[in-house]
N, C-alpha and C. Protein backbone atom coordinates (compact mmCIF):
# COMPACT_ATOMS: atom_id res chain seq x y z
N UNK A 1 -3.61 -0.21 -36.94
CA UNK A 1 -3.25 -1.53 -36.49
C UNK A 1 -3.87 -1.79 -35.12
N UNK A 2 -4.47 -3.47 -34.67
CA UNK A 2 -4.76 -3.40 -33.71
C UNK A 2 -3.89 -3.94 -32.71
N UNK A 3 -4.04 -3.32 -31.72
CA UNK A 3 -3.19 -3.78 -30.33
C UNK A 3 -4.02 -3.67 -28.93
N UNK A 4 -3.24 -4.72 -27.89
CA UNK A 4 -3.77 -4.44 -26.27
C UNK A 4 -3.15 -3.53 -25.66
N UNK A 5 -3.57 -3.00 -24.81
CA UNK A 5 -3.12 -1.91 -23.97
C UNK A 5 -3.36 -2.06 -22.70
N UNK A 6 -2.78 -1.73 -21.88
CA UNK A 6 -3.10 -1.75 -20.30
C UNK A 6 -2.76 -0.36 -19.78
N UNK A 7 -3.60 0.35 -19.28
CA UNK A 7 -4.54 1.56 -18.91
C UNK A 7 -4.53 1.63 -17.48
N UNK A 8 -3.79 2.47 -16.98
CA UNK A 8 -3.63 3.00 -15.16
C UNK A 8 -5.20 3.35 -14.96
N UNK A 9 -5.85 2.41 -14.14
CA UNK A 9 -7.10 2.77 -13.52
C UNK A 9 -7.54 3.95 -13.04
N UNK A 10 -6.64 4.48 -12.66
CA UNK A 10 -6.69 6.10 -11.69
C UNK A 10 -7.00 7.00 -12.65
N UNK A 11 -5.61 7.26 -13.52
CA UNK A 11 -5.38 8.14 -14.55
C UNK A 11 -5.54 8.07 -16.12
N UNK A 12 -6.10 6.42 -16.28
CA UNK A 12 -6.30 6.49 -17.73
C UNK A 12 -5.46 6.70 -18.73
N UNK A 13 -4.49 6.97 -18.55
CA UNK A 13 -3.21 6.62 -18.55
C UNK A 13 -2.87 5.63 -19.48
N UNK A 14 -2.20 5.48 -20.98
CA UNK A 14 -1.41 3.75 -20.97
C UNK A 14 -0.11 3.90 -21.25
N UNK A 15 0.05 2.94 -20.05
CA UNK A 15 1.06 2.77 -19.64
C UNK A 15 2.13 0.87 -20.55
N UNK A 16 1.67 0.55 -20.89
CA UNK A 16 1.40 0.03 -22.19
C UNK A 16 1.19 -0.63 -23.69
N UNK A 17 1.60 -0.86 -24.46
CA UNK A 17 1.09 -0.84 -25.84
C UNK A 17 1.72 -2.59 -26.59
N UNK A 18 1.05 -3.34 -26.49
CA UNK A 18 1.55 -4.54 -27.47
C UNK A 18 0.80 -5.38 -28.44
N UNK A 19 1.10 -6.41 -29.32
CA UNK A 19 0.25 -6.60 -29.86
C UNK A 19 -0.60 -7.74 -29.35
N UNK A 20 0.07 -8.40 -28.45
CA UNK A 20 -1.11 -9.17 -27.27
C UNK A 20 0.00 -9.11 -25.97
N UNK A 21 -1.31 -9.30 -25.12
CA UNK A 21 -0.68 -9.06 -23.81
C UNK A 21 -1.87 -10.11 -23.13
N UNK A 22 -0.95 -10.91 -22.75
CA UNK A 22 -1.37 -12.31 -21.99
C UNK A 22 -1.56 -11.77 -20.18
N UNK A 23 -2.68 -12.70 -19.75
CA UNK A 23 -2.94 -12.86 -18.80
C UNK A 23 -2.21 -14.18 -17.71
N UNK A 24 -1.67 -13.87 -16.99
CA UNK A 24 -1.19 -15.09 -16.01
C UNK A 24 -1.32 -14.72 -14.53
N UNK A 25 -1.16 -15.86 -13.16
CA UNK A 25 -1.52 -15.65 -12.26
C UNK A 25 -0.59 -16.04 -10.99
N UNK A 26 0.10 -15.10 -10.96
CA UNK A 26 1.11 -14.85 -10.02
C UNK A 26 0.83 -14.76 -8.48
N UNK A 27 1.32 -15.50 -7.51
CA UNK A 27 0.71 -15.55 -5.98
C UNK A 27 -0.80 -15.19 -5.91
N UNK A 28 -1.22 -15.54 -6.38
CA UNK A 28 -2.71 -15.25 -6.56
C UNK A 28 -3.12 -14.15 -7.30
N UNK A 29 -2.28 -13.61 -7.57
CA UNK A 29 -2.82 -12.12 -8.33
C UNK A 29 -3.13 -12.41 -9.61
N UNK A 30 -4.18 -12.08 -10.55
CA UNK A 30 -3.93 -12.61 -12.04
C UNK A 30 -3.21 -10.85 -12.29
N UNK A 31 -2.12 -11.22 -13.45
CA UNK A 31 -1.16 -9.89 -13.89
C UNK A 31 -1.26 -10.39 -15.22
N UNK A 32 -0.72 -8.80 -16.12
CA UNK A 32 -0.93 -8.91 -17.60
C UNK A 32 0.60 -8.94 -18.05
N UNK A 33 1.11 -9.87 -19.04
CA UNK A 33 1.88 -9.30 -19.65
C UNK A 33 2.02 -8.91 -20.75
N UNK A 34 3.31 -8.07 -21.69
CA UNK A 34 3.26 -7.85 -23.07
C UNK A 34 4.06 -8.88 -23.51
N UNK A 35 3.40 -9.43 -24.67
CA UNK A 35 4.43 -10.78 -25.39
C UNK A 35 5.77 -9.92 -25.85
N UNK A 36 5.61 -9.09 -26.01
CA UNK A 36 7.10 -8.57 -26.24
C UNK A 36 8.23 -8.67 -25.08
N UNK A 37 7.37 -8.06 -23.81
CA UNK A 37 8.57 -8.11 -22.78
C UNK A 37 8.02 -8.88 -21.65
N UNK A 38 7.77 -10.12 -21.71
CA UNK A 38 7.52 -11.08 -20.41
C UNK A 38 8.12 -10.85 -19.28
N UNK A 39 8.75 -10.27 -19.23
CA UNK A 39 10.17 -10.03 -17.90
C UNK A 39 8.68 -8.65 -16.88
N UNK A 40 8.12 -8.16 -17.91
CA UNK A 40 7.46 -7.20 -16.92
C UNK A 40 6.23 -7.17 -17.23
N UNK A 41 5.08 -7.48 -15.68
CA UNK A 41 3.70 -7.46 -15.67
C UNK A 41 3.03 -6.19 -14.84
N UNK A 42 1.77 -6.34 -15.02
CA UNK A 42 1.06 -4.94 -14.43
C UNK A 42 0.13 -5.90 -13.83
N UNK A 43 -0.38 -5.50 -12.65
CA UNK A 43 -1.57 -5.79 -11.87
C UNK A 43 -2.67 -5.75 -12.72
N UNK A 44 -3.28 -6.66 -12.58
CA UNK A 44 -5.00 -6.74 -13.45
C UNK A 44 -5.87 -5.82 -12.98
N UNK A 45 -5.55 -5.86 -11.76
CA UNK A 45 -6.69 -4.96 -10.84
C UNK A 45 -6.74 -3.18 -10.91
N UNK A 46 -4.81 -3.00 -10.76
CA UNK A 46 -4.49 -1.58 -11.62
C UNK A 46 -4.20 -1.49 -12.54
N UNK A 47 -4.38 -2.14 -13.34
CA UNK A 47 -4.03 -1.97 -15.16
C UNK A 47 -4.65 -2.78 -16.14
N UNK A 48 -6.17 -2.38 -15.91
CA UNK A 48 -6.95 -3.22 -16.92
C UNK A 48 -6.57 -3.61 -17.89
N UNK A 49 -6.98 -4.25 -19.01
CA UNK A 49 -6.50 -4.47 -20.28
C UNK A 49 -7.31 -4.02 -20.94
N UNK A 50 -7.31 -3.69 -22.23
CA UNK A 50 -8.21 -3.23 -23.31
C UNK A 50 -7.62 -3.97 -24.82
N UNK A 51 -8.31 -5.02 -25.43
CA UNK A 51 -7.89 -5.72 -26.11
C UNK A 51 -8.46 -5.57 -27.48
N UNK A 52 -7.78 -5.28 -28.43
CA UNK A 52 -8.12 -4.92 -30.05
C UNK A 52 -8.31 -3.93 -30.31
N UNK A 53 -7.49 -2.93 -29.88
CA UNK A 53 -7.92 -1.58 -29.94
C UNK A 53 -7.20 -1.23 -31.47
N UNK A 54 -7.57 0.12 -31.93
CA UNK A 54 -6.98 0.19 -33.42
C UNK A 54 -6.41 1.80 -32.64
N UNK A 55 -5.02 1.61 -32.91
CA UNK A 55 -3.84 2.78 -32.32
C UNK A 55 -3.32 3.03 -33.65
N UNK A 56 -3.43 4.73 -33.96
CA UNK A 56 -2.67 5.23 -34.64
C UNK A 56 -1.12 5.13 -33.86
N UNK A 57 -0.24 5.78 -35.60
CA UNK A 57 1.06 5.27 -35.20
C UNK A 57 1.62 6.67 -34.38
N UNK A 58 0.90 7.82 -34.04
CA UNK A 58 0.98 8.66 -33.21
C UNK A 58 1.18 8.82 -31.61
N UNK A 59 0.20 6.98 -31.12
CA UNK A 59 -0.37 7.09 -29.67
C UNK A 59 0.72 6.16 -29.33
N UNK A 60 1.52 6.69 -28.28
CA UNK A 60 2.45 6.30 -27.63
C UNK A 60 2.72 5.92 -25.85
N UNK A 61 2.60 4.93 -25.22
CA UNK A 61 2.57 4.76 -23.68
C UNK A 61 3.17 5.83 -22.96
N UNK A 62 2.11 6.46 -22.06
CA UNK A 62 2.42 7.65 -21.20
C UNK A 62 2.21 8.63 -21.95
N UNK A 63 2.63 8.61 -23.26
CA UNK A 63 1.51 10.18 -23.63
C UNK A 63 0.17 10.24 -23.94
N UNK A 64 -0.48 9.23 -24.21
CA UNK A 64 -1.57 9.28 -24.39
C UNK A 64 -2.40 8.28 -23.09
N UNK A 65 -3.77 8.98 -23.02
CA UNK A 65 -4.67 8.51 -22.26
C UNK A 65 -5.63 7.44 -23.38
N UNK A 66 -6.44 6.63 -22.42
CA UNK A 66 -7.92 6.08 -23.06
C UNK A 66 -8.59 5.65 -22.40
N UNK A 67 -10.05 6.17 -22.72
CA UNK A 67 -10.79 5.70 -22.05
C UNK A 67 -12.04 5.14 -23.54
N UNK A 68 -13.15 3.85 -23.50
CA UNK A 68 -13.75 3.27 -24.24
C UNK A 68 -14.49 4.68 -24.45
N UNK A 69 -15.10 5.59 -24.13
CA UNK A 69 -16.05 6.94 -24.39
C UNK A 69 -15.53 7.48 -25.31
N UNK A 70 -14.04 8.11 -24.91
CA UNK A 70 -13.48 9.29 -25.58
C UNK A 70 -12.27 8.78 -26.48
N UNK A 71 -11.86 7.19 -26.38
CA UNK A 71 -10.83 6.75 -27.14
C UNK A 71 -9.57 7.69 -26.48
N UNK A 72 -8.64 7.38 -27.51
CA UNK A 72 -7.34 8.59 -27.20
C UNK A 72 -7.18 9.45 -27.42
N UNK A 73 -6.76 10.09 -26.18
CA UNK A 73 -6.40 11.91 -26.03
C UNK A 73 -5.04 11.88 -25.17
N UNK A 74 -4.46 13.42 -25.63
CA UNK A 74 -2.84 13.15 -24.82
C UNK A 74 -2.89 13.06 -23.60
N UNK A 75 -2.46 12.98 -22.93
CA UNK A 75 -2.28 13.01 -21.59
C UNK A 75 -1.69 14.16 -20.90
N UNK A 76 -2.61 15.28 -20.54
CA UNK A 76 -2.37 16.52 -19.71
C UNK A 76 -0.87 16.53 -18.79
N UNK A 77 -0.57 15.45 -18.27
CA UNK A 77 0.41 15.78 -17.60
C UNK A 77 1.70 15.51 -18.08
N UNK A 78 1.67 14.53 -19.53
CA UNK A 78 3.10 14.41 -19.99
C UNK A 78 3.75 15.47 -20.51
N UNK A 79 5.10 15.37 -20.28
CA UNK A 79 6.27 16.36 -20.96
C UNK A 79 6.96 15.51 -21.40
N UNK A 80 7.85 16.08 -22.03
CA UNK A 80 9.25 15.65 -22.65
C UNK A 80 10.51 15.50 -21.63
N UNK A 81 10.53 14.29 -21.40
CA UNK A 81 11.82 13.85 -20.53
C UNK A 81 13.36 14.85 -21.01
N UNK A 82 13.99 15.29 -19.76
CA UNK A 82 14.89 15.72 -20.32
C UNK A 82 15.86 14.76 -20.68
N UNK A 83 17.18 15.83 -21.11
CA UNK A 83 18.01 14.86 -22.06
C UNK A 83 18.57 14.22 -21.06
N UNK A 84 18.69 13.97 -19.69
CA UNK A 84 19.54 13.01 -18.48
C UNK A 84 18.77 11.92 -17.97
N UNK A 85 17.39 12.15 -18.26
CA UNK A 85 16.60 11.10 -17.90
C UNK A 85 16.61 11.13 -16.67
N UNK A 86 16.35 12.15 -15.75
CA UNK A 86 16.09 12.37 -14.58
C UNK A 86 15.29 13.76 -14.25
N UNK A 87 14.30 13.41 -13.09
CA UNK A 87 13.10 14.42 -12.69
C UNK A 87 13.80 15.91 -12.79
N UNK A 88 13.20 16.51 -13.15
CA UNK A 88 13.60 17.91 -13.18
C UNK A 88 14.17 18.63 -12.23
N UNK A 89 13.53 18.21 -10.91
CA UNK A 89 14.02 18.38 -10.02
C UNK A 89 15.69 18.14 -9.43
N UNK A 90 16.00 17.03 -9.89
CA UNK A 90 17.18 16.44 -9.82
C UNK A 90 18.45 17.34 -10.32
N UNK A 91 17.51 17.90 -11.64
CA UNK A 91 18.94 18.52 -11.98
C UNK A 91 18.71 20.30 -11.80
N UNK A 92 17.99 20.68 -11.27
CA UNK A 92 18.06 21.67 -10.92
C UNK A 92 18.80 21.74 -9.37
N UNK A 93 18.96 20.52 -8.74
CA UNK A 93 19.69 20.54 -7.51
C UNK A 93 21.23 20.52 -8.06
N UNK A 94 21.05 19.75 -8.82
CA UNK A 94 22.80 19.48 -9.77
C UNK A 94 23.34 20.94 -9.90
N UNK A 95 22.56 21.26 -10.70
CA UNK A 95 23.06 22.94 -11.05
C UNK A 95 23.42 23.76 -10.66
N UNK A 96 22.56 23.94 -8.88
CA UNK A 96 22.64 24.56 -7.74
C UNK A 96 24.20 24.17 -7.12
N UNK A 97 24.42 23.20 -6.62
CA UNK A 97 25.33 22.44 -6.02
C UNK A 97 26.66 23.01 -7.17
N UNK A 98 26.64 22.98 -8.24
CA UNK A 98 27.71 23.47 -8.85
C UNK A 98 28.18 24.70 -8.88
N UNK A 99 27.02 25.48 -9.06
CA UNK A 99 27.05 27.02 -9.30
C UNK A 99 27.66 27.13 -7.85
N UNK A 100 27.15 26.88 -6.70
CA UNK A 100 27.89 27.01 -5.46
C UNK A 100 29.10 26.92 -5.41
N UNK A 101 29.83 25.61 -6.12
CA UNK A 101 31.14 25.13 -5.57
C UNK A 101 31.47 26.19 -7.09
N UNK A 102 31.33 26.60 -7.66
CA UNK A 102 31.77 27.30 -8.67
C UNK A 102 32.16 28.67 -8.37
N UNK A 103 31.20 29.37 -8.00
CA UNK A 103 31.27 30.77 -6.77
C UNK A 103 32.16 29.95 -5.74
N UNK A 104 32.60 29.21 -5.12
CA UNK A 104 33.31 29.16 -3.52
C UNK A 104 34.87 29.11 -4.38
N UNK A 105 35.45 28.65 -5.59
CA UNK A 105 36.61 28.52 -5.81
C UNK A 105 36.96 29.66 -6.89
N UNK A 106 35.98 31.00 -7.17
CA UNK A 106 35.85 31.94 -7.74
C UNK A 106 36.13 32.08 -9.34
N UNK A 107 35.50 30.96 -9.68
CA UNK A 107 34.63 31.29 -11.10
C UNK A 107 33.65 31.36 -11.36
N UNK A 108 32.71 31.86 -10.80
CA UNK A 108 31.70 32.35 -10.64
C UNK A 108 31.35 33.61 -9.63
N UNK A 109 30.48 34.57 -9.84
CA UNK A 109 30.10 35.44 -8.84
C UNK A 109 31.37 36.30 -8.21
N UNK A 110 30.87 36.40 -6.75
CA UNK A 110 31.78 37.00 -6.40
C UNK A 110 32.78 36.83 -5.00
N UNK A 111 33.19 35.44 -5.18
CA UNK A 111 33.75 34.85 -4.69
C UNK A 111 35.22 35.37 -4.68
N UNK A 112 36.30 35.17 -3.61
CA UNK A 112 37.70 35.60 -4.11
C UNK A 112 38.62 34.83 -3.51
C-alpha cells in the first residue's frame, strides 16, 4: 500500500506513516501534517516528506529507517519500550529507591 512519510533528517528515521500528509504554513514555517492526526505537525525543514511510498505492513514509525537509495531498513537504535512506558533509566532509579527503603525497614538485606 502506498503512503507519505516524514523522515528525521539527521537519522533517517520515520517518525511518521499516513496515507497523505498535507503541507501547511504556520508563522512562517511551512509544517507537514498527517490527515489522520491534524492536532500534530513536523517541521518541513526537519522532517521531509516522502510521498507514495509502497510500505510493507511490517514498517512501522521509529522502527524503521528510509532513505530513497536503500528504501527501508530497521532502525539500529530501536528497542522495545518497556511495559511502563518510561526510559529505562527511570525505572532502574525506581527499583533502586525501593530496594533501599526496603533494606532500611528490613525486608530486604541486612537491615534490622
Amino acid at each position: 500500500m502506498k503512503k507519505d512519510i516524514c523522515v528525521d533528517k539527521e537519522t533517517n528515521v520515520v517518525v511518521c506513516i499516513s496515507k497523505k500528509i498535507i503541507a501547511k504554513t504556520i508563522n512562517g514555517n511551512e509544517c507537514f501534517f498527517p490527515t489522520e492526526n491534524e492536532c500534530f505537525g513536523y517541521n518541513a525543514i526537519m522532517f521531509p516528506v516522502v510521498k507514495d511510498v509502497e510500505i510493507g505492513e511490517s514498517v512501522k514509525s521509529n522502527e524503521y529507517c528510509y532513505t530513497k537509495e536503500k528504501g527501508f531498513y530497521p532502525n539500529p537504535n530501536w528497542s522495545e519500550p518497556n511495559k511502563y512506558g518510561v526510559a529505562d533509566e527511570t525505572v532502574a532509579e525506581i527499583i533502586a529507591d525501593n530496594t533501599k527503603l526496603l533494606e532500611s525497614i528490613g525486608v530486604l538485606g541486612g537491615a534490622k
